[in-house]
Protein backbone atom coordinates (compact mmCIF):
# COMPACT_ATOMS: atom_id res chain seq x y z
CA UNK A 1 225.23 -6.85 159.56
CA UNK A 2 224.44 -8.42 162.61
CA UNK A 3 221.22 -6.32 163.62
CA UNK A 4 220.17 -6.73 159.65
CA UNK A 5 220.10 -10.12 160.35
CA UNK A 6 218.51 -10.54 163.04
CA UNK A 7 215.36 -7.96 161.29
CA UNK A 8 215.27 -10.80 158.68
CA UNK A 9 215.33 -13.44 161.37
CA UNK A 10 212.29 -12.00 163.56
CA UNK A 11 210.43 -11.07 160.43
CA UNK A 12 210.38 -14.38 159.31
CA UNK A 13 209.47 -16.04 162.39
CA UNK A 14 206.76 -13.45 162.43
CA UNK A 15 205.18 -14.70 159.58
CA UNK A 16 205.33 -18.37 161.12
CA UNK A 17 203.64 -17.30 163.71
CA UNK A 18 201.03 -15.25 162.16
CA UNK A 19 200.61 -18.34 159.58
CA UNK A 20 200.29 -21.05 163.00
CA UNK A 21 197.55 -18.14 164.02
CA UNK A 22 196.15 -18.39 160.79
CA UNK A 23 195.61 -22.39 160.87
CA UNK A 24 194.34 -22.49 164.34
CA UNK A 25 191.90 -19.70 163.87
CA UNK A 26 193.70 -17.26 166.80
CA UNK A 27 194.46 -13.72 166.34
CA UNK A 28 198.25 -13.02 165.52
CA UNK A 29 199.06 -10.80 167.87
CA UNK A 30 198.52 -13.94 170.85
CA UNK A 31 201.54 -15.14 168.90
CA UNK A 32 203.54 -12.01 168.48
CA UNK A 33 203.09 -11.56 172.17
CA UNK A 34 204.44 -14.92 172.92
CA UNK A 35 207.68 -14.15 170.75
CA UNK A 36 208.13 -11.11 172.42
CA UNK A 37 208.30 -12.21 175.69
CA UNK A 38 210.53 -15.20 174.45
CA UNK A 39 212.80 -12.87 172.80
CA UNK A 40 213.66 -11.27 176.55
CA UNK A 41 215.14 -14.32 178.00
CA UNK A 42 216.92 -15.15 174.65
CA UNK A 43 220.70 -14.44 176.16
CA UNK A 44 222.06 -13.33 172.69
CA UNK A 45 219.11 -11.49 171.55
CA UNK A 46 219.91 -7.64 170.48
CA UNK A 47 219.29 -4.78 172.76
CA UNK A 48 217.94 -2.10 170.57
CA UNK A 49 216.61 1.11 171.55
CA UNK A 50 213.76 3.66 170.36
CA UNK A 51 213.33 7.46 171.45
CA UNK A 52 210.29 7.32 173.73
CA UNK A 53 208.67 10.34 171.89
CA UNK A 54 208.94 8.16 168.32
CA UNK A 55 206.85 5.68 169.84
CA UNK A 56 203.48 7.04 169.27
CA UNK A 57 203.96 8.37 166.01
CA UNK A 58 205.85 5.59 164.16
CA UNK A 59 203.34 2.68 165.77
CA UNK A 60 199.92 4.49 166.54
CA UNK A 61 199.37 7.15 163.46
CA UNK A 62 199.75 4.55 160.64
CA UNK A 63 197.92 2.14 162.50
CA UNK A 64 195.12 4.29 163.39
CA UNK A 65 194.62 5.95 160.07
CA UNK A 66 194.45 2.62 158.41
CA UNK A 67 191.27 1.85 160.83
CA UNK A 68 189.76 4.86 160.35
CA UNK A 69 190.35 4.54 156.93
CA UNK A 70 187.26 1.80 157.12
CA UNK A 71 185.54 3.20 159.77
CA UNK A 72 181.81 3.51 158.49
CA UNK A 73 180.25 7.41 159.60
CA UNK A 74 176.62 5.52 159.30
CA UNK A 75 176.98 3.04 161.76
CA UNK A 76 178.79 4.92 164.49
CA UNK A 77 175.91 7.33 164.21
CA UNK A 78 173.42 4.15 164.77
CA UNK A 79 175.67 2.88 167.52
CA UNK A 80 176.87 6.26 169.30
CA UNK A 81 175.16 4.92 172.65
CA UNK A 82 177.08 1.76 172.81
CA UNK A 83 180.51 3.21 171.42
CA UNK A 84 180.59 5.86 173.20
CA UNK A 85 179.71 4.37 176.71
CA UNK A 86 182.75 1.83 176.00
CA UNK A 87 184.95 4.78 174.57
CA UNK A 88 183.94 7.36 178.02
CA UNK A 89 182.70 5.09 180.77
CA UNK A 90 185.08 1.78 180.16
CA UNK A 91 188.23 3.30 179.65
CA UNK A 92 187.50 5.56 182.55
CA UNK A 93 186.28 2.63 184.57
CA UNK A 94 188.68 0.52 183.76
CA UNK A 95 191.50 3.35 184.29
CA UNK A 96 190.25 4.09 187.87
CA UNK A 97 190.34 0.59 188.89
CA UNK A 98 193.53 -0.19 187.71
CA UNK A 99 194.99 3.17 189.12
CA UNK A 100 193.17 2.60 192.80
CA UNK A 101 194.68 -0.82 192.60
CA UNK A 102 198.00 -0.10 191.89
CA UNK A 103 198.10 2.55 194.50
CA UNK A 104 197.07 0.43 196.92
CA UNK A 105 199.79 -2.45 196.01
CA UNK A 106 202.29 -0.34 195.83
CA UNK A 107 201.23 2.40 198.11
CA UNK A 108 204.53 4.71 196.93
CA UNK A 109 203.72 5.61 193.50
CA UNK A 110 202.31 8.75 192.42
CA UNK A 111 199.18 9.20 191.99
CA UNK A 112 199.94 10.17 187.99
CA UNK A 113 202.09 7.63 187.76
CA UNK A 114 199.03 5.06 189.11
CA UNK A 115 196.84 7.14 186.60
CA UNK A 116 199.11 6.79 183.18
CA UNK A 117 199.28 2.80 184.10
CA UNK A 118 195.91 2.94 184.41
CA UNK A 119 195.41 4.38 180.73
CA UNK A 120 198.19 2.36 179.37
CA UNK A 121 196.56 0.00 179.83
CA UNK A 122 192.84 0.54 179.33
CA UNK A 123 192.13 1.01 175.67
CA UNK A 124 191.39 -2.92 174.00
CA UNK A 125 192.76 -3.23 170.48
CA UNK A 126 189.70 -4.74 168.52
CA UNK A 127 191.63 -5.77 165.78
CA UNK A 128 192.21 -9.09 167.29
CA UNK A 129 189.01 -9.36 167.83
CA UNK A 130 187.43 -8.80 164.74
CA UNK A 131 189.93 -10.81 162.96
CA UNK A 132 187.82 -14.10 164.97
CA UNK A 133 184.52 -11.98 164.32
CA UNK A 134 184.76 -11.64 160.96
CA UNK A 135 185.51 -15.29 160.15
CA UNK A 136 182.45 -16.26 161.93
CA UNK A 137 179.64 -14.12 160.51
CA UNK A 138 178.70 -12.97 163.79
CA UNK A 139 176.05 -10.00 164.16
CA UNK A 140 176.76 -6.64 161.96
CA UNK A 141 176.25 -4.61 164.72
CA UNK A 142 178.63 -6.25 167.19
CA UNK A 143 181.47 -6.19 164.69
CA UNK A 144 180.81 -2.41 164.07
CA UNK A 145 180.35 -1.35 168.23
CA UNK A 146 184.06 -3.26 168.60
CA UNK A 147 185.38 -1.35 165.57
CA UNK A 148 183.69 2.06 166.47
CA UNK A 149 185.34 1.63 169.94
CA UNK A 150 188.53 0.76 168.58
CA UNK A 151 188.96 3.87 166.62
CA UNK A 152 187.72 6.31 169.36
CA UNK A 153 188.81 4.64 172.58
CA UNK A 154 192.96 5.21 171.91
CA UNK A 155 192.17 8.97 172.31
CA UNK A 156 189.90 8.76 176.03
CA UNK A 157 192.60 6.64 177.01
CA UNK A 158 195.41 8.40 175.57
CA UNK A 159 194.23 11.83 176.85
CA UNK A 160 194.01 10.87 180.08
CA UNK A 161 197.38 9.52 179.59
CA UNK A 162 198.82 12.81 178.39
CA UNK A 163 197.36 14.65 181.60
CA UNK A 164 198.52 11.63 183.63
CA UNK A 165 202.11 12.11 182.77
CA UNK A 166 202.44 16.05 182.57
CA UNK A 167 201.05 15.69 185.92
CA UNK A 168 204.22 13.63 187.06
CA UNK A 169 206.55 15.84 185.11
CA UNK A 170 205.21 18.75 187.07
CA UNK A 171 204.87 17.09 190.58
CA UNK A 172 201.10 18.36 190.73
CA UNK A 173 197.90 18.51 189.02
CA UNK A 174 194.64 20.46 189.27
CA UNK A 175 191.38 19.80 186.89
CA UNK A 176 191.39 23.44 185.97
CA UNK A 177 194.68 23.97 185.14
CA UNK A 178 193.85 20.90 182.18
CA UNK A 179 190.21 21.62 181.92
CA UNK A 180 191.08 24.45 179.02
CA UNK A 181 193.63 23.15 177.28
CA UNK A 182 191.77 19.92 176.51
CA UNK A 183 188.55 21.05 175.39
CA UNK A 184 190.75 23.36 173.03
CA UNK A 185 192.33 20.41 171.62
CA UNK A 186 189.65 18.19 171.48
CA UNK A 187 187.53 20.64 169.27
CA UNK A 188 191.07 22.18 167.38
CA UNK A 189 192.04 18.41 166.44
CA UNK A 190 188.76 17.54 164.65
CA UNK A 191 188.87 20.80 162.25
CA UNK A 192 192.79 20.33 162.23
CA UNK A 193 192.40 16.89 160.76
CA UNK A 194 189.54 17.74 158.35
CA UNK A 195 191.73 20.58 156.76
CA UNK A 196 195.35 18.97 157.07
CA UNK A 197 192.85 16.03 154.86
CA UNK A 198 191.82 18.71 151.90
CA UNK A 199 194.54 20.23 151.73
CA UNK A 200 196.94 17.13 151.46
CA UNK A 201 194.72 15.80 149.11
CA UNK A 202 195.02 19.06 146.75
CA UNK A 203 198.33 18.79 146.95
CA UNK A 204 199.03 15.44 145.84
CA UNK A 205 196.15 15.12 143.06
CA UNK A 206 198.48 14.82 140.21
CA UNK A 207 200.44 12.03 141.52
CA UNK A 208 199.65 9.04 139.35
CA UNK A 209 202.53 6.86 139.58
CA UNK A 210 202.20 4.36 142.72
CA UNK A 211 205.45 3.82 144.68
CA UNK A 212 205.41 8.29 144.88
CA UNK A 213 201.46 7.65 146.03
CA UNK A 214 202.25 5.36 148.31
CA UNK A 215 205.25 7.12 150.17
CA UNK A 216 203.54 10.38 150.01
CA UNK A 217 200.63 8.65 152.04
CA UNK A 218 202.87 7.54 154.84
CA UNK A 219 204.49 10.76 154.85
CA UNK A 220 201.25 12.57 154.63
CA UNK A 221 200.01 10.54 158.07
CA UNK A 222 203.53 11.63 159.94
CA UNK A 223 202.99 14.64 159.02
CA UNK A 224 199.42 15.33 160.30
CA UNK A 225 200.76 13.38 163.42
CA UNK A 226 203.78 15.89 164.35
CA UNK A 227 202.24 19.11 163.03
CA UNK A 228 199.25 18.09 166.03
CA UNK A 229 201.57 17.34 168.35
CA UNK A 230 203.47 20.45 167.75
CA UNK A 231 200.93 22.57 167.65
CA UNK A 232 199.08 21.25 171.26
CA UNK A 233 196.41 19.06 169.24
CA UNK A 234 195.44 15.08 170.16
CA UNK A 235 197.67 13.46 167.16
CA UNK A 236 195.20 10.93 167.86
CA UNK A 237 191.92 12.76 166.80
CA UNK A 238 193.64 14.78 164.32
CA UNK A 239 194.56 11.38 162.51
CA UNK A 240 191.05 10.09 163.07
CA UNK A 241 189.57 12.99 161.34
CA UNK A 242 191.88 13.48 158.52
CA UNK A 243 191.43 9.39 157.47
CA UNK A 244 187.78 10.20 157.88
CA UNK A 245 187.83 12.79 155.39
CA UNK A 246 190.50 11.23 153.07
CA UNK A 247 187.97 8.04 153.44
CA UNK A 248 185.11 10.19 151.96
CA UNK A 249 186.27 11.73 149.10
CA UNK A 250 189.37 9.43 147.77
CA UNK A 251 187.58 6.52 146.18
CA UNK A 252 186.51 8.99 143.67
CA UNK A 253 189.74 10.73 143.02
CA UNK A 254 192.28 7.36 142.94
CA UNK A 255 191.91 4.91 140.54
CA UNK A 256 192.75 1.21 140.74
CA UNK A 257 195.88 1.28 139.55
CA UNK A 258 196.89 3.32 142.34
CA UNK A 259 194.65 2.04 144.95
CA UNK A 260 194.98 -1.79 144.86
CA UNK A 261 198.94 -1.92 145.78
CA UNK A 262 198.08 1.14 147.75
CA UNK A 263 196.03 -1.58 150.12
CA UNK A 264 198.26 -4.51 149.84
CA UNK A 265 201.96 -1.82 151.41
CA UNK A 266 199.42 -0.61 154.38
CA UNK A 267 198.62 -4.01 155.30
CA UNK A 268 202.18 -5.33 155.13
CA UNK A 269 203.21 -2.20 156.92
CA UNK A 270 200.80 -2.60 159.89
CA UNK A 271 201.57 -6.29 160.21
CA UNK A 272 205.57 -5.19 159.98
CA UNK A 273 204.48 -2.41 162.91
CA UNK A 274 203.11 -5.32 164.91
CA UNK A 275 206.08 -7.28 164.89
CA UNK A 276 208.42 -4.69 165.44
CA UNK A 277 205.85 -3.34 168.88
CA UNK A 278 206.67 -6.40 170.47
CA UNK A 279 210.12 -6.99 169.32
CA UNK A 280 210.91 -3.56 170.99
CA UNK A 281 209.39 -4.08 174.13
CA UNK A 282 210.35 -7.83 174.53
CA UNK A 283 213.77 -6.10 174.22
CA UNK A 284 212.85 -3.55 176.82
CA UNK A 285 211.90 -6.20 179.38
CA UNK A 286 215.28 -8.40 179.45
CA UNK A 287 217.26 -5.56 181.62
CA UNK A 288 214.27 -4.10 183.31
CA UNK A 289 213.81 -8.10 184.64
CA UNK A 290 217.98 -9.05 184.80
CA UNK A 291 217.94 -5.95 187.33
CA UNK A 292 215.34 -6.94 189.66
CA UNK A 293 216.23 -9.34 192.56
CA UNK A 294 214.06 -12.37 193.59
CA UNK A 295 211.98 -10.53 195.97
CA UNK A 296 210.79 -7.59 193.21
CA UNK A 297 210.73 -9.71 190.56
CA UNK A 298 207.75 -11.58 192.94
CA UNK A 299 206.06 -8.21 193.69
CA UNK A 300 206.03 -6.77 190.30
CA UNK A 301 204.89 -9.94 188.60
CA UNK A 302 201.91 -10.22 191.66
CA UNK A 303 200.84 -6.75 190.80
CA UNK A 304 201.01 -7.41 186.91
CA UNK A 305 198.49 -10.22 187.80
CA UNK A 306 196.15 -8.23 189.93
CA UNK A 307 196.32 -5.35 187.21
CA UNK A 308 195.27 -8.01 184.33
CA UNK A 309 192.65 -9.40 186.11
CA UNK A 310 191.32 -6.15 186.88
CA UNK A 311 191.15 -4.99 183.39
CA UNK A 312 189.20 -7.98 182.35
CA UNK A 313 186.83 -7.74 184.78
CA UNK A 314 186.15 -4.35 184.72
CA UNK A 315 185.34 -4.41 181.05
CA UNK A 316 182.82 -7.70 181.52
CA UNK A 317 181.56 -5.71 184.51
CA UNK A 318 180.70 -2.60 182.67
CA UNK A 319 179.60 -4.22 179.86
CA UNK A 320 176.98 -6.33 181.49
CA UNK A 321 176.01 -3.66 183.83
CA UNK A 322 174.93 -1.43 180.52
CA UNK A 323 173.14 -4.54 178.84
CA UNK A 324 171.19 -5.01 182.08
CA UNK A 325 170.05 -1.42 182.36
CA UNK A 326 169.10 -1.19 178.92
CA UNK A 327 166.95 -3.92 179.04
CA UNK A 328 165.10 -3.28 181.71
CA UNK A 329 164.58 0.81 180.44
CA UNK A 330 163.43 -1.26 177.35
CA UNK A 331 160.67 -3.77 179.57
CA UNK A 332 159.70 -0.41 181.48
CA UNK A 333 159.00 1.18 178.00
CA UNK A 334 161.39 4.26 178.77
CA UNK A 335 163.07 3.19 175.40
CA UNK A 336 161.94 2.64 171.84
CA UNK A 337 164.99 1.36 169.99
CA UNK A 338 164.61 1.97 165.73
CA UNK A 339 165.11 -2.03 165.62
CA UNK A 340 165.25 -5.40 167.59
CA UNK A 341 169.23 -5.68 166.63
CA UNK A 342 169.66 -2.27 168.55
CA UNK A 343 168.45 -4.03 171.51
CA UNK A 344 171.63 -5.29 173.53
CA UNK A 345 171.24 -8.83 174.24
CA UNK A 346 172.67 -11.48 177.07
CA UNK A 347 174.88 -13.00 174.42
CA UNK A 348 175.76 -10.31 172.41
CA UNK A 349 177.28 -8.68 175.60
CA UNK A 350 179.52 -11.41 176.61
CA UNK A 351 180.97 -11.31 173.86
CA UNK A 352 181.92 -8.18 173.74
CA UNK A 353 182.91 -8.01 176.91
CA UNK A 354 185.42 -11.05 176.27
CA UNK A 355 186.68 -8.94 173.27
CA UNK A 356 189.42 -6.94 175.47
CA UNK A 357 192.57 -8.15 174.15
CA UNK A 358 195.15 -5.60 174.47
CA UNK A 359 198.08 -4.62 171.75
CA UNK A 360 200.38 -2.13 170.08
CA UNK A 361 197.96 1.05 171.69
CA UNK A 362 199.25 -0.44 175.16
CA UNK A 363 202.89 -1.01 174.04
CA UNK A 364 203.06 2.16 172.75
CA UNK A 365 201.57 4.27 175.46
CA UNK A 366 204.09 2.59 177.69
CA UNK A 367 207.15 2.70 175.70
CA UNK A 368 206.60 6.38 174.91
CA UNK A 369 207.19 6.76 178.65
CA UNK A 370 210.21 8.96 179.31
CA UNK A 371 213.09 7.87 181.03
CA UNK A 372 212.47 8.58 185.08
CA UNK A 373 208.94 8.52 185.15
CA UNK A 374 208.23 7.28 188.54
CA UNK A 375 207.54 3.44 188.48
CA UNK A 376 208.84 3.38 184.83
CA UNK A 377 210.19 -0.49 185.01
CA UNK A 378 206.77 -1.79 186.79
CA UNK A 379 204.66 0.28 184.26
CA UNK A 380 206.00 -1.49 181.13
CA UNK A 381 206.04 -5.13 183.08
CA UNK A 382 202.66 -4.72 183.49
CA UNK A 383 201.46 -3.60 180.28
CA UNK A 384 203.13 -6.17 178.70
CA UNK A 385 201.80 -8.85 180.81
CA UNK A 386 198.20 -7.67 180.31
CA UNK A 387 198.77 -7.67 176.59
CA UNK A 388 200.27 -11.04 176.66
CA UNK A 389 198.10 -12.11 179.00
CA UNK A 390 194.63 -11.15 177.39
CA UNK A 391 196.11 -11.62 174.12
CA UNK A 392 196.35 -15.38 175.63
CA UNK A 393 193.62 -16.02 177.76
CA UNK A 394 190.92 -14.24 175.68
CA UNK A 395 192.03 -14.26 172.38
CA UNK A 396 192.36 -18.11 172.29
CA UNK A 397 188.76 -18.51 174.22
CA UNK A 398 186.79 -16.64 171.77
CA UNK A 399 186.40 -18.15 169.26
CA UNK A 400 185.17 -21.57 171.45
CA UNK A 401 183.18 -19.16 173.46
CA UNK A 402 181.13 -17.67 170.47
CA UNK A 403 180.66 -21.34 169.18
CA UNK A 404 179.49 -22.24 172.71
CA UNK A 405 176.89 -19.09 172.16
CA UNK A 406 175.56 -20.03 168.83
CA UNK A 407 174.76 -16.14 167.81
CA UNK A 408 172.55 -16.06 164.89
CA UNK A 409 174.53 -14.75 161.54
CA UNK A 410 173.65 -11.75 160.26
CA UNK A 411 173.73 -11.33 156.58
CA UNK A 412 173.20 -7.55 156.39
CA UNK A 413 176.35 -6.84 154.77
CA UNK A 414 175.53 -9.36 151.64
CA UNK A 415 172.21 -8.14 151.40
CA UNK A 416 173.61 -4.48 151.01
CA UNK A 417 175.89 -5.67 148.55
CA UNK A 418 173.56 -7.57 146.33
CA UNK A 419 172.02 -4.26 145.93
CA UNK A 420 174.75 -2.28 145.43
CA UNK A 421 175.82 -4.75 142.75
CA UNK A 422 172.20 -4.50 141.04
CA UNK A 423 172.74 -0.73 141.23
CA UNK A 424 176.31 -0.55 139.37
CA UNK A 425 175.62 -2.99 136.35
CA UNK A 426 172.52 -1.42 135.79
CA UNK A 427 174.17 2.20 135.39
CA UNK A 428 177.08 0.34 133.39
CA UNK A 429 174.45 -1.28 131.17
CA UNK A 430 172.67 2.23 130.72
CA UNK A 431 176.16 4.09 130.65
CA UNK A 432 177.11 1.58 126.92
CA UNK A 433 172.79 1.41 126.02
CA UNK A 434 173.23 3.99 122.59
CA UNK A 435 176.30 2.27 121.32
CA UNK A 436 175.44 0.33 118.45
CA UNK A 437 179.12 -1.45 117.90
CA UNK A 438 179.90 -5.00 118.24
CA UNK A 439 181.53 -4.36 121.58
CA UNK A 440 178.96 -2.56 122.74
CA UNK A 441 176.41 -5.52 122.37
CA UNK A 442 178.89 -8.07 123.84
CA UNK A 443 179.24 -6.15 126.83
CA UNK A 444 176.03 -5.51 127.42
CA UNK A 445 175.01 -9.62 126.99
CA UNK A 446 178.49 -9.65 129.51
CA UNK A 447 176.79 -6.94 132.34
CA UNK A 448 173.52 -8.85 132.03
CA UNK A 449 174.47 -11.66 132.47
CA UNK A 450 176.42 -10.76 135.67
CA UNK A 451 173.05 -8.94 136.77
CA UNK A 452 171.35 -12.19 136.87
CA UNK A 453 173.67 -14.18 138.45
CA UNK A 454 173.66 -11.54 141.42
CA UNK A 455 170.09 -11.20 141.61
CA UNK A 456 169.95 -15.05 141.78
CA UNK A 457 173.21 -15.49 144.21
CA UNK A 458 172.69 -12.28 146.12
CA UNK A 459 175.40 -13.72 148.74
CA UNK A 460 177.87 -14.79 145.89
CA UNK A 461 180.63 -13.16 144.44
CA UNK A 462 181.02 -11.50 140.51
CA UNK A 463 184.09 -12.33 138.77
CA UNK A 464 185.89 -9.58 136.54
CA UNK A 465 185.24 -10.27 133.05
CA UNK A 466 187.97 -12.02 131.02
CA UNK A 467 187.29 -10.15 127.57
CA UNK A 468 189.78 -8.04 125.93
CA UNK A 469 190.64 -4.08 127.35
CA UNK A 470 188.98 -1.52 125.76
CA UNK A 471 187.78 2.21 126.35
CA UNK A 472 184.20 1.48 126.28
CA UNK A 473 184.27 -0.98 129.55
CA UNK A 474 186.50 1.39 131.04
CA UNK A 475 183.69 4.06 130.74
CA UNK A 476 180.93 1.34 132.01
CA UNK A 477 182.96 0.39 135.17
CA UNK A 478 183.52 4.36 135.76
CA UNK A 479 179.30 4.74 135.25
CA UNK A 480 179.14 2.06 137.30
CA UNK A 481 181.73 2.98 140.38
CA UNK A 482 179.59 6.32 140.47
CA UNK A 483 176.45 4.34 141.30
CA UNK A 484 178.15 3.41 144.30
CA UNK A 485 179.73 6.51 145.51
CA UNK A 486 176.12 7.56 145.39
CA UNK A 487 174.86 4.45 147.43
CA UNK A 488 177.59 5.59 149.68
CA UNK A 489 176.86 8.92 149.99
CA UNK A 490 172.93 8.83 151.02
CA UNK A 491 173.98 5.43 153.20
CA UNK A 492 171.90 3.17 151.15
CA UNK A 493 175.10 0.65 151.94
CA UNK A 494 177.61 1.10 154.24
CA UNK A 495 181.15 1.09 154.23
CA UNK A 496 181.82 -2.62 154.27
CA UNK A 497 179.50 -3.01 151.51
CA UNK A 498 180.72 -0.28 149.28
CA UNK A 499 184.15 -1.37 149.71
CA UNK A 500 183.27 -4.59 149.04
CA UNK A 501 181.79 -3.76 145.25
CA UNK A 502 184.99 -1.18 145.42
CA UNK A 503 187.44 -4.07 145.14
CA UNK A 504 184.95 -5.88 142.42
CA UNK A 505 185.35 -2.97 140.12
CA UNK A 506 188.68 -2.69 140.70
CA UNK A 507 189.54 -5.79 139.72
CA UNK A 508 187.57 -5.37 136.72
CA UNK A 509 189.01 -2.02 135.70
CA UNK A 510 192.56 -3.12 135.83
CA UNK A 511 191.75 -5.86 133.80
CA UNK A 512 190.51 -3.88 131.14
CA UNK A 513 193.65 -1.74 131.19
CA UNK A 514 195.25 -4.76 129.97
C-alpha cells in the first residue's frame, strides 16, 4: 500500500511540475530532473529497483516509436547532410571527448568503461527542445534537423554503447572482431523492422474495438523490441523502421474512432515513462551518494562537472564548425544548395547547438548498466548530472536566447496545410456533386463554405461541422481523407501538415458518427 501510494504521490507532483513548466514556457523534463534529484536526499523516499536489461525496452522502444511515428521521410531526405553529420560526427565527437576526459580524470577506468560514459551520455533528447521550438514558430527546417537527429542519434550512440560494454564484459576489444557483426545488424534491423511492421499490421486488421487496439500496439512495440534484441538486431533501428512503416500505411487502415484515444494513451504513457526515468534513477543515486565519503563525493561531482561542460561544448563546437565550412564551400561556389533555407546560417546554428538537453535516452543507457561494470556508481552520477544539468542550464536559456535572436518565422507548414485543406473539400464536394437530396445540397453549401474561409484564412483553423450524422458526410470526409493520403504520398505536404488536416477530419468524422 505504501509503494501504491507513493506512485500516486510522484505522479501527481509530476503533473505540478509539468503544469509550472507549462506556465513558464520551460520544457518538463528541467522539472522532472529537479524532482528526481530531490527525491534522493528525501530520507523516507522508497528504494525501488528495476532489472538493468528492462531498462531499454520499457523506457526507449515506446518512446522512440512514438517519434518515429511523426518522423516526416521527405524532410530527412532534404536534410540528410545536417542530420546525419549531428547523428555520425556529434555523437562520435562528443563521445570521444567525454571518454578522453574521463580517462584522464580518473586515469583507472577502462577504456570501455570511459567509452559507454561517453555514449551515455552523448545522444541530446530533442523533445525538450522542440517543445520551446514549436511554441515559437521558429524556422521549419530547424525544427525538422533537431527531430531527424533525435530519432537517429539514440542508435550511433547506443551502438557504440553496446560495443563499449561487451568490450568491458570481455576485458578486450578489437575493431574486427565488431566490424561484422554490426554492419549485419545495422542492415538486418532495417528489413527486420519493415517486416515485423506488415506483418503486425496483418495481423491485427480486424481489431476495431479501442482499449484491444491500443494494448495490442504497446505489445506490438515490446515485441519488435525483444525479438531484435534476441535475435542480435539494434532494437533501436528495428523500432525506427517498423514506426516508419506503420506511419505510412496506418492512417488509411484506422479510423478515428480508433485513432484519436489511440493518440491521447501514447502521450499519457510517454509523459508517465518520463516521470517514472527519473523517479528510478533519483532512487538509484541516494545509496550510490550515502556510500561515498567526503573526499569521493568531491571527485565524482568535479568530474560530473568537467563531463557536462564537455558535452555542451562539444556540440556548440561541432555545430559551428559545420555552419562555418558550409558557408564558405557556399561563397567559394563548391555548393549549390536547392534553396536559401538549406543554407545554414549564424543564428540558426546557435540554436541548435544550444538545443542539447539530455533525458530518458541518457537515463536509460546508464541504468541498463549491469551490476559490476567498472565505474558503475560514477557512470550514473554523471549522467544524471548532465541531464539535470543541461536540462537546467539550457533548457531554461532557450527560449530567452531565441528571443534575443529574433529568427524570422517560417510559415511553411500553414501554407502546406491551406493547400491540403483546398485539396480535401474539393474531393468531398466532388465525392456528394450527383446527389440530388436535401442533404446533399446542405452539405455541399456546408464544404463550400469551409473552402472559402480557408482560401481566405489560409493560416486559420476549420471547425467540424455541427449538423446532424449521416452516411453521406461520412463518405465525403472518407473522399476527402484520400485526397490527403495522396498529398502525402507524392510529398506535396509533409508530415506535419498531413497530420494536421488528419486530426481536422477526424474530428469531423466522429462527429458525424454521432
Amino acid at each position: 500500500m505504501i509503494t501504491f501510494e507513493w506512485i500516486i504521490g510522484l505522479l501527481l507532483g509530476a503533473v505540478v511540475l509539468s503544469a509550472l513548466a507549462r506556465r513558464i514556457k520551460v520544457p518538463y523534463p528541467t522539472f522532472l530532473a529537479i524532482g528526481g534529484a530531490l527525491l534522493a536526499f528525501v530520507p523516507s523516499s522508497p528504494s525501488w529497483t528495476l532489472e538493468p536489461g528492462l531498462a531499454l525496452a520499457l523506457f526507449v522502444a515506446p518512446v522512440l516509436l512514438d517519434a518515429a511515428y511523426d518522423t516526416s521521410l521527405r524532410d530527412l531526405r532534404y536534410n540528410w547532410l545536417p542530420v546525419s553529420t549531428l547523428v555520425f560526427v556529434a555523437v562520435g565527437v562528443t563521445t570521444a571527448a567525454v571518454a578522453l576526459l574521463a580517462h584522464w580524470l580518473q586515469p583507472e577506468m577502462p577504456w570501455a568503461a570511459a567509452i559507454a560514459l561517453g555514449a551515455i551520455v552523448a545522444p541530446p533528447d530533442a523533445a525538450a527542445a522542440t517543445a520551446i521550438l514549436r511554441q515559437l514558430n521558429l524556422p521549419y527546417r530547424t525544427l525538422k534537423i533537431l527531430e531527424g537527429e533525435s530519432l537517429l542519434n539514440d542508435a550511433s550512440a547506443l551502438l557504440i554503447y553496446r560495443v563499449a560494454v561487451g568490450a568491458a564484459a570481455v576485458q578486450h576489444s578489437r575493431w574486427s572482431e565488431f566490424a561484422p557483426s554490426i554492419v549485419l545488424a545495422l542492415a538486418g534491423s532495417l528489413v527486420a523492422g519493415h517486416l515485423f511492421a506488415r506483418i503486425w499490421m496483418l495481423l491485427t486488421e480486424r481489431v476495431s474495438e479501442a482499449p484491444s487496439a491500443i494494448i495490442l500496439q504497446f505489445a506490438g512495440t515490446f515485441m519488435v523490441w525483444i525479438v531484435a534484441e534476441r535475435i542480435g538486431l539494434s532494437g533501436i533501428l528495428t523500432i525506427v523502421a517498423y514506426a516508419i512503416t506503420i506511419a505510412r500505411t496506418a492512417p488509411a487502415r484506422t479510423p478515428a474512432r480508433l485513432r484519436v484515444p489511440a493518440y491521447a494513451v501514447w502521450d499519457t504513457v510517454v509523459f508517465i515513462l518520463n516521470v517514472l526515468a527519473f523517479m528510478l534513477i533519483g532512487m538509484q543515486l541516494r545509496p550510490i551518494w550515502t556510500r561515498l565519503d567526503d573526499v569521493v563525493r568531491s571527485e565524482y561531482c568535479a568530474v560530473a562537472g568537467c563531463i557536462l561542460a564537455a558535452v555542451i561544448l562539444a556540440r556548440v563546437a561541432w555545430v559551428m564548425l559545420y555552419g562555418t565550412v558550409m558557408r564558405l564551400l557556399l561563397a567559394q561556389g563548391l555548393i549549390h544548395p536547392r534553396n536559401s533555407t538549406a543554407v545554414p546560417t549564424l543564428k540558426g546554428g546557435i540554436v541548435i547547438g544550444w538545443c542539447g538537453m539530455r533525458g530518458i535516452v541518457t537515463l536509460a543507457a546508464a541504468f541498463a548498466l549491469p551490476e559490476g561494470f567498472p565505474y558503475r556508481d560514477l557512470i550514473l552520477l554523471t549522467a544524471f548530472a548532465v541531464v539535470l544539468g543541461s536540462l537546467v542550464i539550457q533548457g531554461l536559456t532557450l527560449r530567452p536566447l531565441i528571443v534575443a535572436l529574433r529568427l524570422k518565422e517560417d510559415n511553411s507548414v500553414a501554407i502546406e496545410v491551406a493547400r491540403a485543406r483546398g485539396v480535401a473539400f474539393r474531393a468531398a464536394l466532388d465525392e456528394i456533386d450527383g446527389d440530388p437530396s436535401e442533404e446533399a445540397e446542405i452539405l455541399r453549401l456546408e464544404y463550400r463554405a469551409m473552402l472559402l474561409r480557408a482560401e481566405s484564412d489560409p493560416t486559420g483553423g476549420v471547425s467540424s461541422s455541427e449538423l446532424p450524422a449521416d452516411p453521406l458526410r461520412r463518405r465525403a470526409i472518407s473522399a476527402a481523407r484520400r485526397s490527403i493520403l495522396r498529398l502525402r504520398r507524392s510529398e506535396a505536404i509533409g508530415d506535419d501538415a498531413f497530420h494536421q488536416i488528419e486530426e481536422e477530419l477526424d474530428r469531423a468524422e466522429l462527429s458525424a458518427q454521432g
